[in-house]
Protein backbone atom coordinates (compact mmCIF):
# COMPACT_ATOMS: atom_id res chain seq x y z
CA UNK A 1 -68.70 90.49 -67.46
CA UNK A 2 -66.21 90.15 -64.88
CA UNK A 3 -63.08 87.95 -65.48
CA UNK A 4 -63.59 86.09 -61.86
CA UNK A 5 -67.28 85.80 -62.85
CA UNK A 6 -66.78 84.13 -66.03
CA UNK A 7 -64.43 81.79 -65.24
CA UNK A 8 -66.93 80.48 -62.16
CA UNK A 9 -69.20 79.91 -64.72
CA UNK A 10 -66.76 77.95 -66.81
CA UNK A 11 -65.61 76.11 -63.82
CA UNK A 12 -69.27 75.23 -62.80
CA UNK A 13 -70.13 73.79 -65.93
CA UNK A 14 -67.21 71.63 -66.44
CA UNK A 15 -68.03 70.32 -62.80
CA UNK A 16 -71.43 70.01 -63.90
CA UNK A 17 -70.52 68.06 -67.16
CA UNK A 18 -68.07 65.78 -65.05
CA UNK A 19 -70.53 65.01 -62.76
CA UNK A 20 -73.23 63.84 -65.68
CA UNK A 21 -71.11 61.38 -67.46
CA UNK A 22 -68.26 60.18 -64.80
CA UNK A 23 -68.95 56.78 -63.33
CA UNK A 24 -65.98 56.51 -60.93
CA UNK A 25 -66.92 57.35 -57.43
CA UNK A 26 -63.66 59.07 -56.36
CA UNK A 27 -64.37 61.77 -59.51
CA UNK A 28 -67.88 62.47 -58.45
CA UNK A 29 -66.07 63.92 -55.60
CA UNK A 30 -63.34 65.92 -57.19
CA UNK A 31 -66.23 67.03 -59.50
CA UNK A 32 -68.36 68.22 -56.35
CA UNK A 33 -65.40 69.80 -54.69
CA UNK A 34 -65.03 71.81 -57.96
CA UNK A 35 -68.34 72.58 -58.26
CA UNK A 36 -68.39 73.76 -54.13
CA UNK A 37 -65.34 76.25 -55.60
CA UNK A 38 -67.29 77.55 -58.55
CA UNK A 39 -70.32 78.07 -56.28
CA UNK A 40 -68.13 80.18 -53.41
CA UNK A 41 -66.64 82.31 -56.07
CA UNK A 42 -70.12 83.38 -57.38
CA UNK A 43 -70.52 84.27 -53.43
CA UNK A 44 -67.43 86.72 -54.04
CA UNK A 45 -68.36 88.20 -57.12
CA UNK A 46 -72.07 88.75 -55.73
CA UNK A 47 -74.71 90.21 -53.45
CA UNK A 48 -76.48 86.69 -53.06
CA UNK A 49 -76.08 83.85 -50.33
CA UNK A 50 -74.58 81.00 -50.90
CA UNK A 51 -77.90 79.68 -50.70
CA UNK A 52 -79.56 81.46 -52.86
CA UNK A 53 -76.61 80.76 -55.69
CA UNK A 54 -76.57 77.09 -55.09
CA UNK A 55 -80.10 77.48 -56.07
CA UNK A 56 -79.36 79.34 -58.94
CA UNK A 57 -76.57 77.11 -60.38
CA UNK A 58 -78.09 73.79 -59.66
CA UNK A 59 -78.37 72.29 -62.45
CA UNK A 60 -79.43 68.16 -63.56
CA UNK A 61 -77.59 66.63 -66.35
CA UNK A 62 -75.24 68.20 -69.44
CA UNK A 63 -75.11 72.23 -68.36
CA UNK A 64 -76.68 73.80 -71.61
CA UNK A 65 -77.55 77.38 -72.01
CA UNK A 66 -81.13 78.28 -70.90
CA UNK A 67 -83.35 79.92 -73.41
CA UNK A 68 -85.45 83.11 -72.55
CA UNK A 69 -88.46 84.57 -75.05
CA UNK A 70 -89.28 88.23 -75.30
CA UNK A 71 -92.27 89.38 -77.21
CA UNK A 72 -92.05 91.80 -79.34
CA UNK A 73 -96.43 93.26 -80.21
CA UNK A 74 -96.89 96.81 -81.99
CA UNK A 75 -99.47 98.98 -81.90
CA UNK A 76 -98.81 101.23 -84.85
CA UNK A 77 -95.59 102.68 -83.54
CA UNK A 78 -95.57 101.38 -79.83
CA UNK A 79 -94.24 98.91 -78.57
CA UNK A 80 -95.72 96.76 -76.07
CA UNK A 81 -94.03 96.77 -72.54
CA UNK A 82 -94.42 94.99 -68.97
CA UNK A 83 -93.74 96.89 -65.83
CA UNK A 84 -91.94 93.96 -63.82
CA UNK A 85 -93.13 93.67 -59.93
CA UNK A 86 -89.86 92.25 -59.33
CA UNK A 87 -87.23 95.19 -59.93
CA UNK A 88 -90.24 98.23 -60.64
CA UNK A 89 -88.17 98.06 -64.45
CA UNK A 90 -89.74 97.53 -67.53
CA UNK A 91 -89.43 94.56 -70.32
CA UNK A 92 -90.81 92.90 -72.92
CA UNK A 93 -93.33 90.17 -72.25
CA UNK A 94 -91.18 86.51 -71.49
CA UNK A 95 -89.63 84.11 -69.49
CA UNK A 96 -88.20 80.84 -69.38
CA UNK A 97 -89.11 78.17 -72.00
CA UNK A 98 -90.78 75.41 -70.31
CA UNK A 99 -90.36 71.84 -71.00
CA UNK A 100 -92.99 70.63 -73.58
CA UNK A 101 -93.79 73.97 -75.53
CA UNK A 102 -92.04 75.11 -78.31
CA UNK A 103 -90.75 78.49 -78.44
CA UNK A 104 -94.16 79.88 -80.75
CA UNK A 105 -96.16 78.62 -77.47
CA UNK A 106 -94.28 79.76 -74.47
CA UNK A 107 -94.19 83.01 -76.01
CA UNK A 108 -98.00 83.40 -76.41
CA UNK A 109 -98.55 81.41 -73.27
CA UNK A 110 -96.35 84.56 -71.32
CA UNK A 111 -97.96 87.46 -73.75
CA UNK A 112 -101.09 86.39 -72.43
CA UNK A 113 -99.80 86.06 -68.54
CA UNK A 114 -98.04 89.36 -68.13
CA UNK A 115 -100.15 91.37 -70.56
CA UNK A 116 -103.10 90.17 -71.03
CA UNK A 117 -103.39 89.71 -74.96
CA UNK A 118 -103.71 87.07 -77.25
CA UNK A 119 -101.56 86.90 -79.70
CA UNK A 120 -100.00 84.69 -83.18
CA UNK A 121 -96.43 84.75 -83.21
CA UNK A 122 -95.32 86.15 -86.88
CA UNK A 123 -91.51 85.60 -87.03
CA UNK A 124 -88.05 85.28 -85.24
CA UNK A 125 -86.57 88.68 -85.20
CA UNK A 126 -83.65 87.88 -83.48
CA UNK A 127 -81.42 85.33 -81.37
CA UNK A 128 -78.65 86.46 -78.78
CA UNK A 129 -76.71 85.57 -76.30
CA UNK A 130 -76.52 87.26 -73.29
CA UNK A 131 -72.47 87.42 -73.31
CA UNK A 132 -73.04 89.76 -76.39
CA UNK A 133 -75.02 92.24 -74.83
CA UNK A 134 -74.65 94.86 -71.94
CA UNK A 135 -76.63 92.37 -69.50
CA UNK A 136 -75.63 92.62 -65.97
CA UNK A 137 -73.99 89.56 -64.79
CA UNK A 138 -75.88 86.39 -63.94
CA UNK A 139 -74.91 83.41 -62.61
CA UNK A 140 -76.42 81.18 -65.50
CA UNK A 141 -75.80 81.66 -69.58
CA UNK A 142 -78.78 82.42 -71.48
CA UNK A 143 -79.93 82.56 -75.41
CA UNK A 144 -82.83 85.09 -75.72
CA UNK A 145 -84.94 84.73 -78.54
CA UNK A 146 -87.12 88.01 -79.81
CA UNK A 147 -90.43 87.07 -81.74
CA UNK A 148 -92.69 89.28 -83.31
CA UNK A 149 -96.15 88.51 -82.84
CA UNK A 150 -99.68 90.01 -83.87
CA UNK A 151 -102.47 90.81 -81.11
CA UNK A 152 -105.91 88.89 -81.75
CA UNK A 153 -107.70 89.69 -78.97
CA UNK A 154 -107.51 90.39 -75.15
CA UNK A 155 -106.74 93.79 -73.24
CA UNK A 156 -103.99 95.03 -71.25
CA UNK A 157 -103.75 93.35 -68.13
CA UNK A 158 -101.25 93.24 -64.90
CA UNK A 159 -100.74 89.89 -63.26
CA UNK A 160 -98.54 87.99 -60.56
CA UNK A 161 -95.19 89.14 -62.59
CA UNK A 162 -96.16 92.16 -63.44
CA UNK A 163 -97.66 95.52 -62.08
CA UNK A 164 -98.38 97.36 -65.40
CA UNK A 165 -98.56 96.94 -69.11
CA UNK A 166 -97.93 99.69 -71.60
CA UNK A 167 -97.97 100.78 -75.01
CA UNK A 168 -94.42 103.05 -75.76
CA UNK A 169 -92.80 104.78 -78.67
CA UNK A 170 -89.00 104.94 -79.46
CA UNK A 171 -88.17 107.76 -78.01
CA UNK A 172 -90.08 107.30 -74.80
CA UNK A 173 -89.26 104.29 -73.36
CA UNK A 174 -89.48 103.53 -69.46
CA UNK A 175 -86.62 102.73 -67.43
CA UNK A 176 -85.58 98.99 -68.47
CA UNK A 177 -85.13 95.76 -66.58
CA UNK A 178 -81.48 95.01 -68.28
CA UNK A 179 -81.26 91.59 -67.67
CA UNK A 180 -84.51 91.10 -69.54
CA UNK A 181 -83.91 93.51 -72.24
CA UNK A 182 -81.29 96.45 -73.67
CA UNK A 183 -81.80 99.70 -74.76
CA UNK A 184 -80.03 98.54 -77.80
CA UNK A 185 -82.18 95.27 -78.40
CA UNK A 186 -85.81 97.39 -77.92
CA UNK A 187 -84.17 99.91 -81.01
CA UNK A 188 -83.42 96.78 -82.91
CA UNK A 189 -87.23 95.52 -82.61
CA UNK A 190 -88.21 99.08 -84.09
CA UNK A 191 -85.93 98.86 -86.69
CA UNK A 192 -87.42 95.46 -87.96
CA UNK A 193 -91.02 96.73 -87.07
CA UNK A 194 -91.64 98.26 -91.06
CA UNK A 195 -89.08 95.99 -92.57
CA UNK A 196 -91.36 92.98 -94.25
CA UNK A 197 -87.55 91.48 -95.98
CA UNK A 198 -86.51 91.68 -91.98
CA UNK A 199 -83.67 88.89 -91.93
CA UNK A 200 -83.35 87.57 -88.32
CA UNK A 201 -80.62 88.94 -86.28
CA UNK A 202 -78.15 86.29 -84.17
CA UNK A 203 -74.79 86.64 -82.52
C-alpha cells in the first residue's frame, strides 16, 4: 500500500473518531478540517473525484473496519466463481455484511444473489485483513471472512452483480477481481477443500 495512502487512512479515521466523541464546537471543526485533508490526499493518491471519495470515506460514528464475505462452494474439485459485471474479473460469491444478519446469513443471502444456489454454510476457513494481502489499494480497511458452504439446491444463475457463474479447477482459474479475492487466498480454499481437521486461517 502506498505510504501517502496509508497514512490518509490513518488521518481519516482519527478525524472520524474525533468527530464521534468530541463535544466542543471549536474541535468539531479542527476535526472536519482534518478530515477535508485526509479526503484531498486520497484525491492525490487516486483516479477518483473528490466526490466520489467523500462518498467512499463517509463514515457515521467510531470508524471500524468493514467486513466482506466470500463463499467458498465445491463441486468435486471446482470451485465456484462469479464473473463480476463491474470490472469483467472474476470472484468468489460476497459482499458487504449488512446490518441485522450474521455472517452465516449474508453469505447465503449473496450465494444465492450472484449465483444462484442455495446453500448451508459449513465452517470459517479463514479471516484476513486486507493490509495482509496483495489487494490493490482502497480507500476503506476491510476484514474478509472465507466460509465454506455446501450447495442444497438451486442452479447457476447471473444477476444484477454479476454476468456469469462458473465452476473452475486449480489450475484454471479466470482472471481475478483482486480486491475481492487473491490468487493466493483461492489456493488456500483448495488447500482446506479435503482437509476435514482444517483449522481456520487469520492474520
Amino acid at each position: 500500500m502506498s505510504e501517502w495512502l496509508s497514512w490518509a487512512k490513518r488521518l481519516h479515521a482519527l478525524s472520524q473518531a474525533g468527530l464521534t466523541f468530541t463535544k466542543d464546537e471549536f474541535d468539531r471543526e479542527r476535526y472536519l478540517e482534518l478530515q477535508q485533508i485526509a479526503t484531498e490526499m486520497f484525491e492525490r493518491q487516486s483516479n477518483l473525484a473528490l466526490q466520489e471519495i467523500t462518498e467512499l470515506t463517509h463514515v457515521d460514528g467510531y470508524p471500524t473496519p468493514k467486513l466482506d464475505v466470500r463463499g467458498v462452494v465445491f463441486q468435486e474439485d471446482r470451485l465456484l466463481l462469479v464473473k463480476e459485471r463491474s470490472d469483467g474479473r472474476w470472484t468468489l460469491p460476497g459482499g458487504f455484511c449488512e446490518v441485522g444478519l450474521s455472517p452465516a446469513e449474508n453469505i447465503v443471502k449473496e450465494i444465492e444473489e450472484e449465483a444462484g444456489f442455495d446453500v448451508v454454510p459449513i465452517r470459517l476457513v479463514a479471516l484476513f485483513d486486507m493490509h495482509h494481502h496483495p489487494h490493490p489499494p482502497l480507500s476503506q480497511h476491510y476484514y474478509k471472512l472465507f466460509i465454506e458452504c455446501e450447495v442444497i439446491g438451486g442452479e447457476a444463475q447471473a444477476s444484477q452483480e454479476t454476468s456469469d457463474v462458473g465452476f473452475f479447477t486449480r489450475d484454471d482459474l479466470p482472471p481475478l477481481s483482486l480486491a475481492r479475492n487473491t490468487l493466493e487466498q483461492l489456493h488456500m480454499c483448495f488447500e482446506a477443500r479435503w482437509q476435514d481437521d482444517w483449522v481456520t486461517v487469520f492474520d
